[in-house]
C-alpha atoms as a PDB file:
ATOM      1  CA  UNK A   1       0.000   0.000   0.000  1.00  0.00           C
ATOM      2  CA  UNK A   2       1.432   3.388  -1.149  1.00  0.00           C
ATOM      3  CA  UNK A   3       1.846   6.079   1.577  1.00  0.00           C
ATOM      4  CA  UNK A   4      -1.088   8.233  -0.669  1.00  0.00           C
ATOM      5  CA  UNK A   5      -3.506   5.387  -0.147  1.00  0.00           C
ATOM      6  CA  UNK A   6      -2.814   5.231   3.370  1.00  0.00           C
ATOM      7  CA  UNK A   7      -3.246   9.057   3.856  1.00  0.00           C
ATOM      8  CA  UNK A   8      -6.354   8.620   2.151  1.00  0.00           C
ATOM      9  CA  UNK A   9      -7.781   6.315   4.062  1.00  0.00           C
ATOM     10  CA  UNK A  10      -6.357   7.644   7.308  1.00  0.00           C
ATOM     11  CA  UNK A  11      -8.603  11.147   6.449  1.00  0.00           C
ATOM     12  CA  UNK A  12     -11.427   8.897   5.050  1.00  0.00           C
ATOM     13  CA  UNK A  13     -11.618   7.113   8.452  1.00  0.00           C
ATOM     14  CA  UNK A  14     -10.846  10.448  10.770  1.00  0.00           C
ATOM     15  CA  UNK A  15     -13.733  12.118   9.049  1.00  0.00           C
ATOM     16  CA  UNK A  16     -16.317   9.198   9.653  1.00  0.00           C
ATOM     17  CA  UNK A  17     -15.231   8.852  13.264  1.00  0.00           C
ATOM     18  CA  UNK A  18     -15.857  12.589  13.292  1.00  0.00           C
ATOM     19  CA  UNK A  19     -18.900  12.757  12.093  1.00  0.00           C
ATOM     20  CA  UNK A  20     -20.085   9.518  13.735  1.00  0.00           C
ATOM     21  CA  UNK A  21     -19.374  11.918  17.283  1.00  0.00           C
ATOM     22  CA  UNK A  22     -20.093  15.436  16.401  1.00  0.00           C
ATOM     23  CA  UNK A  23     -23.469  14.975  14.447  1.00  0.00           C
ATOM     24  CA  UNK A  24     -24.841  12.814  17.300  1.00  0.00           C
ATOM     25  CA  UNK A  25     -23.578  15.498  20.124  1.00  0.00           C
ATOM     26  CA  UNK A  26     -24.525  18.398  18.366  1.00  0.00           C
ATOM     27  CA  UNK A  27     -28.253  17.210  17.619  1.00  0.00           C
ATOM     28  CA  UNK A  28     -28.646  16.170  21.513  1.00  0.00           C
ATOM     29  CA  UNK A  29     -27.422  19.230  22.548  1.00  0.00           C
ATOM     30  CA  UNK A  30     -29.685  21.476  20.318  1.00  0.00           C
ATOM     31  CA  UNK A  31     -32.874  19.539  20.675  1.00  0.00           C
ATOM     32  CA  UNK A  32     -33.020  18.347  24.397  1.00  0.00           C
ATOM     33  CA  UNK A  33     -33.059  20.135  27.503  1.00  0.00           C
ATOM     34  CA  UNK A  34     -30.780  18.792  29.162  1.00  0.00           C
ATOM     35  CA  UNK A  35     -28.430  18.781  26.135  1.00  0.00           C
ATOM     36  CA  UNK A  36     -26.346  22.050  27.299  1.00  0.00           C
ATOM     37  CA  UNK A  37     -25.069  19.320  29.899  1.00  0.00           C
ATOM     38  CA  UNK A  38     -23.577  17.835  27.558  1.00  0.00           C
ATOM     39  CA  UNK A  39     -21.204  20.720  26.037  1.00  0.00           C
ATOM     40  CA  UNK A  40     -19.113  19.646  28.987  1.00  0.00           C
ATOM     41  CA  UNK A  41     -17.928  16.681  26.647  1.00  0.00           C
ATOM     42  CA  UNK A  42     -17.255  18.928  23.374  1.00  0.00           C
ATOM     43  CA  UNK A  43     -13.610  19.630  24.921  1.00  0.00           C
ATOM     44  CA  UNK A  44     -12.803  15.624  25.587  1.00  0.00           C
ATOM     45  CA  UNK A  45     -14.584  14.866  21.843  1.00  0.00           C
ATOM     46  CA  UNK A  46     -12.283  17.232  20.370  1.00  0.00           C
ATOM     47  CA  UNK A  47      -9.344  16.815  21.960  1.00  0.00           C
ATOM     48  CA  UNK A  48      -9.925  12.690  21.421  1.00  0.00           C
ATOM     49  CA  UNK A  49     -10.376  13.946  17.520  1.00  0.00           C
ATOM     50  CA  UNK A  50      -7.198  15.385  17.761  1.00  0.00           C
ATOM     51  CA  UNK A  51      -5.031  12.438  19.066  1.00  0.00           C
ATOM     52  CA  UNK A  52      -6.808   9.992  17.039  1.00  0.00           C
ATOM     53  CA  UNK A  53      -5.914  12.116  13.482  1.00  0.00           C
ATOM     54  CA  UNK A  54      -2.092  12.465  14.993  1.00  0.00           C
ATOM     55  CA  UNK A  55      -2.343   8.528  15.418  1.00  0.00           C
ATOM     56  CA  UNK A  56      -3.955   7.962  11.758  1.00  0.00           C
ATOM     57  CA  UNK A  57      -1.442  10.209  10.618  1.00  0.00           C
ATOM     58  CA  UNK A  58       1.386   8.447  12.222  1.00  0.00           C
ATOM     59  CA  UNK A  59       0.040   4.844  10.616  1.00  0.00           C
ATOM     60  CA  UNK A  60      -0.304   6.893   7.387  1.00  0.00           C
ATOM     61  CA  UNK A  61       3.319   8.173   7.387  1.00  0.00           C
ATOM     62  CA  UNK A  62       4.957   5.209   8.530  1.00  0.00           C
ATOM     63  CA  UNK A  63       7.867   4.023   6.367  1.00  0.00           C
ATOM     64  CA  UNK A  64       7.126   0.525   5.293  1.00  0.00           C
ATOM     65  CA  UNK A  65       9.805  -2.334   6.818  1.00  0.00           C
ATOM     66  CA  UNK A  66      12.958  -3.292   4.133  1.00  0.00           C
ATOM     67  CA  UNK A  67      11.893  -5.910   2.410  1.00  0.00           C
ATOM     68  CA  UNK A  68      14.126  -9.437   3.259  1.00  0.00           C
ATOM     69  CA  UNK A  69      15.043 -10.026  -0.514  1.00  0.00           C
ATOM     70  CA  UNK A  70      17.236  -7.149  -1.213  1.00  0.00           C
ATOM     71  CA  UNK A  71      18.770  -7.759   2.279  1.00  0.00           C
ATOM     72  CA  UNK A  72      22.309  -8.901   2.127  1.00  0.00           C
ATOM     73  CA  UNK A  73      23.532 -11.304   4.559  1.00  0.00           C
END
């Protein structure tokens, strides 16, 4: 897999995790009453966004091991 498909699918996979949280959080906190409670978690949602893209970016980025053939030993 080249490092461009792995980018891609490390953004592909941020953004449905993102959405998958945010659209859920934001539509309890607009339409119930006791939704404002809940803007206490926006700061852990986003901060859990951020360390899971640095992570995805990490796997995306990685250099792949050497492959054994063109080792010699």
């Amino acid at each position: 897999m080249t490092i461009r498909t792995r980018l891609i699918l490390a953004v592909a996979a941020w953004c449905l995790v993102a959405v998958a949280l945010v659209l859920p959080l934001v539509w309890l906190i607009n339409n119930r009453d006791w939704g404002i409670g809940l803007m206490l978690l926006v700061p852990f949602v986003v901060y859990g966004l951020m360390r899971l893209g640095r992570v995805l970016e990490g796997w995306a980025r990685a250099t792949p091991p050497p492959s054994p053939q063109g080792s010699r030993e």
